[in-house]
N, C-alpha and C. Protein backbone atom coordinates (compact mmCIF):
# COMPACT_ATOMS: atom_id res chain seq x y z
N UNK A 1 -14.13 -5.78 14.94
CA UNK A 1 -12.86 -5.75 15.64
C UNK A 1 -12.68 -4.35 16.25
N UNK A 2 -12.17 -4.19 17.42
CA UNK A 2 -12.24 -2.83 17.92
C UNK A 2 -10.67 -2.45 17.61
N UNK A 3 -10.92 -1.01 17.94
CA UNK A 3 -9.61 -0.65 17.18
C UNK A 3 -9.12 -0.18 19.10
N UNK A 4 -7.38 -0.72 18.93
CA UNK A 4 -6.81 -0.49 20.31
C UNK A 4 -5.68 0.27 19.94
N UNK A 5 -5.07 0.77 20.88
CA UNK A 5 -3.18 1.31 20.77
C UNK A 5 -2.53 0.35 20.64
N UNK A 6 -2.93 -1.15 21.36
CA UNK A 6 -1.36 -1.84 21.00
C UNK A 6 -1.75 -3.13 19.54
N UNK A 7 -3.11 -2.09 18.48
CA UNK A 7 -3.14 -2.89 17.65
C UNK A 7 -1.30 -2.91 16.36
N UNK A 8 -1.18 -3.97 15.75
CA UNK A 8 -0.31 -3.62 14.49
C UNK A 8 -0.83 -2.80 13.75
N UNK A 9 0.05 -2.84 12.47
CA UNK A 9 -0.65 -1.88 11.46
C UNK A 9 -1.55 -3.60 10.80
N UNK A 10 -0.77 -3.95 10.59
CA UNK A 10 -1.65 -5.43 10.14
C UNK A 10 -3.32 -5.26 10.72
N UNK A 11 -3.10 -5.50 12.09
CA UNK A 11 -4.35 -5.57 12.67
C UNK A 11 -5.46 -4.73 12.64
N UNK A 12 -4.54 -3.54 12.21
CA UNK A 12 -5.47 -2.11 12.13
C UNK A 12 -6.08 -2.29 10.88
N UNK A 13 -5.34 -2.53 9.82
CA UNK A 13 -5.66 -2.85 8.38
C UNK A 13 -7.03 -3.49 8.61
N UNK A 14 -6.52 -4.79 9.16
CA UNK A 14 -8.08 -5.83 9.02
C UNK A 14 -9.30 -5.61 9.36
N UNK A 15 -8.73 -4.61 10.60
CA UNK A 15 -10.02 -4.13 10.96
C UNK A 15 -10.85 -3.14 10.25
N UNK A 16 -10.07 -2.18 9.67
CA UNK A 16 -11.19 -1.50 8.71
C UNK A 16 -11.41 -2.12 7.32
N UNK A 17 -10.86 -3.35 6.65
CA UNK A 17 -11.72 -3.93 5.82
C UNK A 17 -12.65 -4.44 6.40
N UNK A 18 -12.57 -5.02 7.17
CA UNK A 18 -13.33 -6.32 8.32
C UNK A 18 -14.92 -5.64 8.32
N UNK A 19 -14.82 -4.46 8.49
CA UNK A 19 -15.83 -3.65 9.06
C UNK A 19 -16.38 -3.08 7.80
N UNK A 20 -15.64 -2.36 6.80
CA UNK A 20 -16.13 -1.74 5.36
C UNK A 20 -16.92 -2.97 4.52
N UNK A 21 -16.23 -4.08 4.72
CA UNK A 21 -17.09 -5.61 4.27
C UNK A 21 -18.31 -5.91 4.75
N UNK A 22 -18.79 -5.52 5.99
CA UNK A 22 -19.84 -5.29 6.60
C UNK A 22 -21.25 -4.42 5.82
N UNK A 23 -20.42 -3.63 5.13
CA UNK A 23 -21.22 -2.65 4.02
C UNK A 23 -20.78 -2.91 2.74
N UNK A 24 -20.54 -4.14 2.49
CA UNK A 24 -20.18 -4.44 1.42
C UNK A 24 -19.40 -3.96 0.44
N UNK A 25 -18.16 -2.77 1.11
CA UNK A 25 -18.03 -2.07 0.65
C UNK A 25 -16.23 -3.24 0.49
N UNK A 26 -15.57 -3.18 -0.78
CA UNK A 26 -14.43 -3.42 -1.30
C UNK A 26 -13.38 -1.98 -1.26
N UNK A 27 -12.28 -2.85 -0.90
CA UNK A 27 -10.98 -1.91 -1.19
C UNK A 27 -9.49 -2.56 -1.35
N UNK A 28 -8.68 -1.96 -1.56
CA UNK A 28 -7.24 -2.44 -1.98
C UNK A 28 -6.22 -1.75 -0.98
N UNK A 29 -5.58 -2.12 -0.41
CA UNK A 29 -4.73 -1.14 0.50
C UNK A 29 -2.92 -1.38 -0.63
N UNK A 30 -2.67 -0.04 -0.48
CA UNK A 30 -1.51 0.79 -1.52
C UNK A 30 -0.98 1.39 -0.58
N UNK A 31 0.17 1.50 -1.72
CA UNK A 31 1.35 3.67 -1.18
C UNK A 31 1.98 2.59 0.34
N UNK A 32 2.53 3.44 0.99
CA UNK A 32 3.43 3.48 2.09
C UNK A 32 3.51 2.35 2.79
N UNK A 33 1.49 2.47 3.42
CA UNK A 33 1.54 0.87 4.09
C UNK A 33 1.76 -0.48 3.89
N UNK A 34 2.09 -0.64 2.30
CA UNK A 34 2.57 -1.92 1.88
C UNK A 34 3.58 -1.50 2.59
N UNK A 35 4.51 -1.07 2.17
CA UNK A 35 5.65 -1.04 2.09
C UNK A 35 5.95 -1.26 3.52
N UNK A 36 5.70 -0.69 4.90
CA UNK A 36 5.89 -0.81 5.94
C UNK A 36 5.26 -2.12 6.65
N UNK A 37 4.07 -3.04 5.91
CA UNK A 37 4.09 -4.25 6.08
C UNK A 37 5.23 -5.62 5.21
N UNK A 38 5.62 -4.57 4.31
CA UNK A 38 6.33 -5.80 3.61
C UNK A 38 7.90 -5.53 4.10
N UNK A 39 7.97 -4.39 4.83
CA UNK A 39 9.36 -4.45 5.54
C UNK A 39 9.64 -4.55 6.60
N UNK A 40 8.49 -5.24 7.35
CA UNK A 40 8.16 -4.93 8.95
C UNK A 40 8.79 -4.09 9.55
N UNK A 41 8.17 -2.75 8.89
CA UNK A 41 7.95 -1.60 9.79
C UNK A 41 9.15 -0.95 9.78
N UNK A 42 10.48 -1.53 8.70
CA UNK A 42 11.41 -0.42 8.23
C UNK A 42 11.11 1.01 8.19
N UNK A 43 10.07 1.16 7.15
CA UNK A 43 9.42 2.45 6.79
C UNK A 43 8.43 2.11 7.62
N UNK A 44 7.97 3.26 8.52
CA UNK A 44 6.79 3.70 9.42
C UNK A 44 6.11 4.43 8.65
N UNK A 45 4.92 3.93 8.00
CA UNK A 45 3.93 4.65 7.56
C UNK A 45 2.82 4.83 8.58
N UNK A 46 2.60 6.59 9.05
CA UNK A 46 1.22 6.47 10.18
C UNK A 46 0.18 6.22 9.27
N UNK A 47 0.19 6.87 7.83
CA UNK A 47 -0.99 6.50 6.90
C UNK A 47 -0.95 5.54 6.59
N UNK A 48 -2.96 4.90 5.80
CA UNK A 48 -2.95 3.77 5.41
C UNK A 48 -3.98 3.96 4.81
N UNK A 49 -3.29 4.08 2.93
CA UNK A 49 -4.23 4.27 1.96
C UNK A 49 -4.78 3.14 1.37
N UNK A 50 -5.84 3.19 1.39
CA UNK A 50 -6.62 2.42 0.23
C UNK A 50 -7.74 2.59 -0.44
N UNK A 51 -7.70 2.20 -1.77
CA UNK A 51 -8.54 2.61 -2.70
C UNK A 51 -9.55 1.93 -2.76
N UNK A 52 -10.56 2.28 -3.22
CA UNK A 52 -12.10 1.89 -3.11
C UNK A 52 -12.90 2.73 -4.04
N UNK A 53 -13.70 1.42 -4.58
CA UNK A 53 -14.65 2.62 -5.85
C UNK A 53 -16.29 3.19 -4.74
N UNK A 54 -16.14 2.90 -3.59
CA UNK A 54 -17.39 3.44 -3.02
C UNK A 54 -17.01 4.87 -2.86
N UNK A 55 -18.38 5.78 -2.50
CA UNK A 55 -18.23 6.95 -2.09
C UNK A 55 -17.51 7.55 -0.53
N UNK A 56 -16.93 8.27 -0.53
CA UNK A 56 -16.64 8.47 1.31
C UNK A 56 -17.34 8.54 2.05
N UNK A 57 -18.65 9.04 1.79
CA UNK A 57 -19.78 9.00 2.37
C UNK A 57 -20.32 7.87 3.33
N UNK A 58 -20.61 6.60 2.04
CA UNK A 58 -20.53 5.46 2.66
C UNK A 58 -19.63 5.13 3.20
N UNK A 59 -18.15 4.76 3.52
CA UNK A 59 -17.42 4.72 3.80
C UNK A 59 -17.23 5.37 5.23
N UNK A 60 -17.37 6.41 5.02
CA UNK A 60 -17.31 7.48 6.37
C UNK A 60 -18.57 6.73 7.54
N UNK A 61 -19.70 6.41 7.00
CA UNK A 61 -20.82 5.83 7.53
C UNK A 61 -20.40 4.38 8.38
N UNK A 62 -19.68 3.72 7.65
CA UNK A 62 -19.11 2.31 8.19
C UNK A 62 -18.22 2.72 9.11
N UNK A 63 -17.37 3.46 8.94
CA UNK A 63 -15.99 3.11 9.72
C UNK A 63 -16.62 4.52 11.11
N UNK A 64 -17.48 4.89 11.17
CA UNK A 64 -17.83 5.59 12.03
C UNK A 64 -18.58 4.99 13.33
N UNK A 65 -18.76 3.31 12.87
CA UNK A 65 -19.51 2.55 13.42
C UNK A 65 -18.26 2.46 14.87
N UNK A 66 -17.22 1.93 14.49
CA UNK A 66 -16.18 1.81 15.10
C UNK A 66 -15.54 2.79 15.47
N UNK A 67 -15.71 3.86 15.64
CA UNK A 67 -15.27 4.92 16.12
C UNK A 67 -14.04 6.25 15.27
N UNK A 68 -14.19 5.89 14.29
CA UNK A 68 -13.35 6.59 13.28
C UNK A 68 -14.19 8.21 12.91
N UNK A 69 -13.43 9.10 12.67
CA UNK A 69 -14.07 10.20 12.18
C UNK A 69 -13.24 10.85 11.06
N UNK A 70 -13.87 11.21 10.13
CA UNK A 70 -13.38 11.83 8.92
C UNK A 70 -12.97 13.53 9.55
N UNK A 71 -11.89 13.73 9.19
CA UNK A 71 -11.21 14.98 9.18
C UNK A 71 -10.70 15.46 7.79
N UNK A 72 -11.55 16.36 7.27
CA UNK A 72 -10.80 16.32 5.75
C UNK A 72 -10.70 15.24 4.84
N UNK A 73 -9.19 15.00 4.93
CA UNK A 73 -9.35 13.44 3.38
C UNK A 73 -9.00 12.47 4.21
N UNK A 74 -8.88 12.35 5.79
CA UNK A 74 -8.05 11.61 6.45
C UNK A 74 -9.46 10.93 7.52
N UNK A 75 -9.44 9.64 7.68
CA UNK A 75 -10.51 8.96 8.61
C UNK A 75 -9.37 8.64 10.26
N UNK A 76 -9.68 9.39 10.93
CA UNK A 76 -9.20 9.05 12.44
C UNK A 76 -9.41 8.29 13.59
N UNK A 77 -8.71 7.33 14.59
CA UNK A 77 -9.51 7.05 15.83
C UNK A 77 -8.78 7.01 16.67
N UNK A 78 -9.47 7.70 17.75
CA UNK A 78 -8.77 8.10 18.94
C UNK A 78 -7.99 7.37 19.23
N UNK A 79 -7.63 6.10 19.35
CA UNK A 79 -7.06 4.65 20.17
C UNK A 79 -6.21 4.54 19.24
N UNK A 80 -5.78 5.10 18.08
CA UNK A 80 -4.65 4.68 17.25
C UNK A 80 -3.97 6.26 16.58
N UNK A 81 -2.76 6.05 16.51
CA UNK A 81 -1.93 6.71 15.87
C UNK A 81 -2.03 6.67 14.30
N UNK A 82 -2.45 5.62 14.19
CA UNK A 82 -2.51 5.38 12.27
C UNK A 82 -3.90 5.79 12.14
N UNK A 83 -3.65 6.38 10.55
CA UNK A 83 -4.98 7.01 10.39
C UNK A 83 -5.41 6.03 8.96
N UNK A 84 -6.36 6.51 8.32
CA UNK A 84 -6.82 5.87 7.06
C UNK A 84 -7.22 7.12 5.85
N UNK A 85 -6.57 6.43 4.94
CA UNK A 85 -6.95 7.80 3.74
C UNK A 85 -7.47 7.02 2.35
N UNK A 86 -8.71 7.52 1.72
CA UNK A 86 -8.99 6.51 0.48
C UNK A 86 -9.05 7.52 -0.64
N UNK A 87 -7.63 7.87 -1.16
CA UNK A 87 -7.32 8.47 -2.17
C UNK A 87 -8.14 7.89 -3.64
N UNK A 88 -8.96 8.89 -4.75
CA UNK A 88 -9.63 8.65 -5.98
C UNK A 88 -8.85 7.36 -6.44
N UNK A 89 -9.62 6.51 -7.03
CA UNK A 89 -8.88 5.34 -7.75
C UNK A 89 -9.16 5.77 -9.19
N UNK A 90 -8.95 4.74 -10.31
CA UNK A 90 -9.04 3.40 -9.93
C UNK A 90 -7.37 3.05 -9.20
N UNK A 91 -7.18 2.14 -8.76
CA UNK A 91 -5.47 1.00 -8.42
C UNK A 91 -4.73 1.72 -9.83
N UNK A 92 -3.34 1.75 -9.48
CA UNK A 92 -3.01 2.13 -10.49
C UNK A 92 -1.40 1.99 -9.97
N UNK A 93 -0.39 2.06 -11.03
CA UNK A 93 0.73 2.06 -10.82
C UNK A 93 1.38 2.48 -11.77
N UNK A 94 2.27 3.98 -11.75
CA UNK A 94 2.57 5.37 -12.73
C UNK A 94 1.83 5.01 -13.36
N UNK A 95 1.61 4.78 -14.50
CA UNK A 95 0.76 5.02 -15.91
C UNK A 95 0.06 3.92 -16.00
N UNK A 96 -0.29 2.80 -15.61
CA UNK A 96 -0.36 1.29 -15.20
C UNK A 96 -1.90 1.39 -14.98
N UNK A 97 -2.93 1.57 -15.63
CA UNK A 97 -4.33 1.63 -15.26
C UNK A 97 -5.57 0.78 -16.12
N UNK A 98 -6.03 0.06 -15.35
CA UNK A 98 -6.16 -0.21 -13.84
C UNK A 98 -5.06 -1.40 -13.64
N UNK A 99 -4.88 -1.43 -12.38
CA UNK A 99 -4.16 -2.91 -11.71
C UNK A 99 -5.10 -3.58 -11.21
N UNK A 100 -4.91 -4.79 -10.88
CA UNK A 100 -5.42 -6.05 -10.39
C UNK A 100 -4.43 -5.98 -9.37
N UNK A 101 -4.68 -5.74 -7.93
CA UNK A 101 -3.75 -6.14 -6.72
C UNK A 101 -3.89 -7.67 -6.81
N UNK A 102 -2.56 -7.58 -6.45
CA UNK A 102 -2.09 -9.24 -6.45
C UNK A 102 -1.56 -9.82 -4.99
N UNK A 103 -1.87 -9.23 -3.95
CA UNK A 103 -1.49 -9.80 -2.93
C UNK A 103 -2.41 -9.99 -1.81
N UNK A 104 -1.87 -10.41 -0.90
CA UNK A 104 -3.00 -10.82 -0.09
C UNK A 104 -2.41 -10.78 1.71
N UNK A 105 -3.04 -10.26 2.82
CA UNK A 105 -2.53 -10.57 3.60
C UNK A 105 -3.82 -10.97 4.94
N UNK A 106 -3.59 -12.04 5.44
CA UNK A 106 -4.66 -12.94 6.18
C UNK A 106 -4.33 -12.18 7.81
N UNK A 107 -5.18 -11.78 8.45
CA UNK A 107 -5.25 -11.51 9.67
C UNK A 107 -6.36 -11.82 9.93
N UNK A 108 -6.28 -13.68 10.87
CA UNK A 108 -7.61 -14.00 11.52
C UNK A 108 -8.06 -14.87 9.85
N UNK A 109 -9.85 -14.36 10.27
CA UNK A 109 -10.86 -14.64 9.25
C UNK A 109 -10.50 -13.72 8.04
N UNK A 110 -9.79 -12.65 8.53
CA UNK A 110 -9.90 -11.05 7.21
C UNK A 110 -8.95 -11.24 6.41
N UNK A 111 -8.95 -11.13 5.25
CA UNK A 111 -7.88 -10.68 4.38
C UNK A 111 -7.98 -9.83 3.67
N UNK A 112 -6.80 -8.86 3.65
CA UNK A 112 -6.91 -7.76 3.11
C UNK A 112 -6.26 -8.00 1.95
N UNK A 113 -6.68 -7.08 0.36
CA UNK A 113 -6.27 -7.37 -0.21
C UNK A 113 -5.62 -5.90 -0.62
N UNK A 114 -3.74 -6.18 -1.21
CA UNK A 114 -3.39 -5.18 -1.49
C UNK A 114 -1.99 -5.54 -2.61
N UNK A 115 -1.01 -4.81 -2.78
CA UNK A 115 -0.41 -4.48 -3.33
C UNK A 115 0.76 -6.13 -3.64
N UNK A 116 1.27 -6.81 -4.20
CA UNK A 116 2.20 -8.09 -3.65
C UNK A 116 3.83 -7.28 -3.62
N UNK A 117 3.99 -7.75 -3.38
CA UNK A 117 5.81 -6.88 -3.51
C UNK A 117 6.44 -6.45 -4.69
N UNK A 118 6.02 -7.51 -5.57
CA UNK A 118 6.59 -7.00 -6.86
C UNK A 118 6.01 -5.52 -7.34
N UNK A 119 4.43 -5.52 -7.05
CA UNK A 119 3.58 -4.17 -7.38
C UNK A 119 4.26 -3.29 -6.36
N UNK A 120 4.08 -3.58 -5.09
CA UNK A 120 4.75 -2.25 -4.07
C UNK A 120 5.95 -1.76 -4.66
N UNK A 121 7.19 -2.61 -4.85
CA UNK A 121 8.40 -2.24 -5.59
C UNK A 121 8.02 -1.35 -6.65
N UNK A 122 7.04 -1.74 -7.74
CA UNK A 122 6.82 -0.99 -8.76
C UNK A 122 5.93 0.42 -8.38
N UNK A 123 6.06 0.51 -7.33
CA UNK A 123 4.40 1.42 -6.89
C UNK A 123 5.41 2.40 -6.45
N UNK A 124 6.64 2.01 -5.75
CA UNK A 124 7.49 3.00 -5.19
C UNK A 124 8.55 3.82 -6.16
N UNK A 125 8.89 2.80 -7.23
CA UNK A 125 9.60 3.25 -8.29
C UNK A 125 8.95 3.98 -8.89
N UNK A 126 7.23 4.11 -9.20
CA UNK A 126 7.05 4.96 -9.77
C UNK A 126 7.00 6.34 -9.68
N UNK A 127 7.13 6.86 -8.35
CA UNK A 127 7.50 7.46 -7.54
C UNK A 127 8.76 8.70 -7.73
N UNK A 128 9.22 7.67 -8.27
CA UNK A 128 10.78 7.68 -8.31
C UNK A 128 11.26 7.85 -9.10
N UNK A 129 10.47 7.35 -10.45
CA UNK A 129 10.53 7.79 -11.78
C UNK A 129 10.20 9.10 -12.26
N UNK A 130 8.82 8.93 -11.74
CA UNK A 130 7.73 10.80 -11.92
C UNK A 130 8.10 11.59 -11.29
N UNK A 131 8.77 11.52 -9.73
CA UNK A 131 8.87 13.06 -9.08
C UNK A 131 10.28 12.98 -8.26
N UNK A 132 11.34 12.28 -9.28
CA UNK A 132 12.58 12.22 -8.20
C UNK A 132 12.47 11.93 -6.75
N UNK A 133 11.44 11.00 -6.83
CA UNK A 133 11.58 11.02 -4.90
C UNK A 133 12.35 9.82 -4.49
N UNK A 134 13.75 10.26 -4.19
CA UNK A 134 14.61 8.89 -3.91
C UNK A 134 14.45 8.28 -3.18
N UNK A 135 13.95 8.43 -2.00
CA UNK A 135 13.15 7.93 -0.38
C UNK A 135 12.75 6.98 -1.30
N UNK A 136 11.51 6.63 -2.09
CA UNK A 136 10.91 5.85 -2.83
C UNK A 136 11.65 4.79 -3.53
N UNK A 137 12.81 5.06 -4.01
CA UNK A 137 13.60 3.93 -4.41
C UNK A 137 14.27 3.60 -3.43
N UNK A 138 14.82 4.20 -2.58
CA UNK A 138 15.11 3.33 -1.12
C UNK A 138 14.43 2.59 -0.52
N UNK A 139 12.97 2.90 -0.93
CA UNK A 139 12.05 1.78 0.11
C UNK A 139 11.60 1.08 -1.00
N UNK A 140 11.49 0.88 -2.23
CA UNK A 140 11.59 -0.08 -3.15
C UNK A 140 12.20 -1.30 -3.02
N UNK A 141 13.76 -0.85 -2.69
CA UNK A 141 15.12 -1.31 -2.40
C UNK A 141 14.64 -2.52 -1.05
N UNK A 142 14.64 -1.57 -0.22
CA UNK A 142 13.60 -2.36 1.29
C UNK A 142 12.97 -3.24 0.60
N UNK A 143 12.13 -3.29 0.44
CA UNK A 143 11.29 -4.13 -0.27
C UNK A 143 11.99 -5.89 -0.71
N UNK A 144 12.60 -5.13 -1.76
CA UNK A 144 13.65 -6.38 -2.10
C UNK A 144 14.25 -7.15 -1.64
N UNK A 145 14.61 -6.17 -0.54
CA UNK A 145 15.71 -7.20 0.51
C UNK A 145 14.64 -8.14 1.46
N UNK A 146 13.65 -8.09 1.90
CA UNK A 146 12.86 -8.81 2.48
C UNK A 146 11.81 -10.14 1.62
N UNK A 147 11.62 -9.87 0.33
CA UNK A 147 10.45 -10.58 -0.48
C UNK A 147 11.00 -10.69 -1.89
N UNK A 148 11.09 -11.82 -2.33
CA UNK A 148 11.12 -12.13 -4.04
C UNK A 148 10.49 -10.96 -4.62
N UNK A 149 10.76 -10.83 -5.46
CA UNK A 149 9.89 -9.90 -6.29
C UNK A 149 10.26 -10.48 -7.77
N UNK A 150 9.84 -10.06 -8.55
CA UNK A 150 9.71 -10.34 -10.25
C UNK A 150 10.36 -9.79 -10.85
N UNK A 151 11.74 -9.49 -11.03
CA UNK A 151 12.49 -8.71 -11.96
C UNK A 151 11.74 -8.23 -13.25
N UNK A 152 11.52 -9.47 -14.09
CA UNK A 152 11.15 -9.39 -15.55
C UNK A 152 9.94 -8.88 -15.47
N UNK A 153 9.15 -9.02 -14.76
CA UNK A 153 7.75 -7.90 -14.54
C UNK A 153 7.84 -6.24 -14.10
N UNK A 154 8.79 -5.87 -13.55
CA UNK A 154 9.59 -5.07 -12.99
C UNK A 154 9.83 -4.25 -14.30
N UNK A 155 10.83 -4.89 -14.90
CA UNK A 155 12.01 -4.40 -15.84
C UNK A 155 10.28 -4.08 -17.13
N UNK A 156 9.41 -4.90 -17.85
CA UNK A 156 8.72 -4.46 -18.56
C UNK A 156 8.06 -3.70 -18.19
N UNK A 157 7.90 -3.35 -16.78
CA UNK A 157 6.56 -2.11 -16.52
C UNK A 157 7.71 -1.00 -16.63
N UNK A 158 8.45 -0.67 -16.18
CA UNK A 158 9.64 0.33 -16.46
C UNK A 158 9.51 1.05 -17.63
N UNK A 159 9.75 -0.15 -18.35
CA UNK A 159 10.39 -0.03 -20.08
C UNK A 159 8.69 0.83 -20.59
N UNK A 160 7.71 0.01 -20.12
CA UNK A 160 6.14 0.75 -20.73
C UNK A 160 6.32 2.35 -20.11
N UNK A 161 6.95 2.58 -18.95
CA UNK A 161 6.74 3.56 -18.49
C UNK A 161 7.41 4.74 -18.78
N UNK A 162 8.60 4.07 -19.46
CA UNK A 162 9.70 5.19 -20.67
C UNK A 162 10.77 4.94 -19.76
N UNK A 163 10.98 4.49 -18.48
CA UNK A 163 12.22 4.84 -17.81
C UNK A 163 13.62 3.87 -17.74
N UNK A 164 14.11 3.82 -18.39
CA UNK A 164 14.77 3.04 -19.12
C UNK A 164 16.38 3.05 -18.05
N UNK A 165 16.66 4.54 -18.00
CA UNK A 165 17.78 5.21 -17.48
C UNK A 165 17.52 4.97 -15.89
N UNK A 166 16.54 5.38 -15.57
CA UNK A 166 16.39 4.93 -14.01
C UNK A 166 16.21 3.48 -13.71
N UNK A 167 15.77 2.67 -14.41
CA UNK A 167 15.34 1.03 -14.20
C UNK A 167 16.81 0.39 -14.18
N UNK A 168 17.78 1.18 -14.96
CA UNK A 168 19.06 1.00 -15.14
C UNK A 168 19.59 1.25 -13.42
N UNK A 169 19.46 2.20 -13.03
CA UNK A 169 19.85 2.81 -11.87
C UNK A 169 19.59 1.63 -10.79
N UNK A 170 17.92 1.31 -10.83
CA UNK A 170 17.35 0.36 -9.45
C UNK A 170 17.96 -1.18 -9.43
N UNK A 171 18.01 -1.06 -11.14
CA UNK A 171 18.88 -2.72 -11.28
C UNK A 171 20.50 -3.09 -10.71
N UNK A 172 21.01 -1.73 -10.75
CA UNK A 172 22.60 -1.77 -10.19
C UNK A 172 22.28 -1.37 -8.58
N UNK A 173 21.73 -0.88 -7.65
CA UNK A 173 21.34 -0.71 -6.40
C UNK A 173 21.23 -2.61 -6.25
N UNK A 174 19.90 -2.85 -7.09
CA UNK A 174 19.21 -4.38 -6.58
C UNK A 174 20.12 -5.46 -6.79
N UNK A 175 20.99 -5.53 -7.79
CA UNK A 175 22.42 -6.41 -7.36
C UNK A 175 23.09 -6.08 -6.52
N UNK A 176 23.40 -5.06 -6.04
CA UNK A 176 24.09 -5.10 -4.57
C UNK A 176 23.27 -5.54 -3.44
N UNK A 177 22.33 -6.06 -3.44
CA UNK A 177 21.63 -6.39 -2.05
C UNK A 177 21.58 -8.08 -1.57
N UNK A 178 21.45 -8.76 -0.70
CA UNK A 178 21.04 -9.41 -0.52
C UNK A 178 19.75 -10.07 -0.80
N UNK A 179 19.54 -11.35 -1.38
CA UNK A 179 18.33 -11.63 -1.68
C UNK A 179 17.68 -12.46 -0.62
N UNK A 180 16.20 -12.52 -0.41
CA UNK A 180 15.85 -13.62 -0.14
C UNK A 180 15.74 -15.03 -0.39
């Protein structure tokens, strides 16, 4: 798939699994870009992390096929604004190691596999828990208002995670919202 300017982030996504699959190489897409696919594009994430147990090396080798170039920790291509970053794994969510991504999103033949909402929610809270970053429970929040998510899966990863006082906090925000 060639990479264009008036691709989505969706489309952009598929295309660099599409292509890393080519080298047999597996990954999970996390962090921001869920979140800006599961809120269509509330939150603008230009990054788009995903984790992968291959080396960058290889990695760098594939996606160079298509015109991408590694700059530092960041893979670039001219024709797009969004970049790609494959931060050390394993998947993980705050203290939560390893995860099993549970979601899935189909573009075409490709599906990428990444984060489901309930994990993004939890991926952002953790966030939110560890480094006060309230942005993160705001786009948690986002989250919610667009996609079911799992309370009771929610509320026990919290509780494993010690945050008891803040889970308190996201639960009185998440009754004020509209559900799907």
């Amino acid at each position: 798939m060639k990479i264009t300017k008036a691709m989505s982030r969706k489309q952009f996504a598929a295309a660099v699994v599409q292509q890393l699959e080519k080298y047999g190489i597996s990954c999970v897409l996390v962090g921001g870009a869920c979140v800006s696919i599961y809120t269509e594009e509330r939150h603008a994430s230009h990054d788009l992390d995903f984790i992968s147990p291959y080396s960058h090396e290889a990695i760098a080798k594939a996606l160079a096929e298509i015109g991408f170039e590694r700059e530092g920790r960041y893979f670039n291509h001219s024709n797009s604004e969004l970049y790609v970053e494959f931060p050390s794994g394993p998947v993980a969510i705050g203290e939560q190691i390893p995860v099993k991504a549970e979601g899935q999103l189909k573009v075409g033949k490709t599906t990428v596999t990444m984060f489901s909402p309930t994990q993004c929610v939890m991926d952002r809270l953790a966030a939110w828990f560890h480094w006060n970053d309230r942005r993160s429970l705001i786009h948690a929040l986002w989250v919610c208002e667009k996609h079911p998510v799992s309370l009771d899966k929610i509320k026990r990863w919290a509780k494993k995670e010690g945050q008891s006082e803040k889970l308190d906090q996201f639960i009185l925000e998440y009754s004020k919202l509209k559900h799907p």
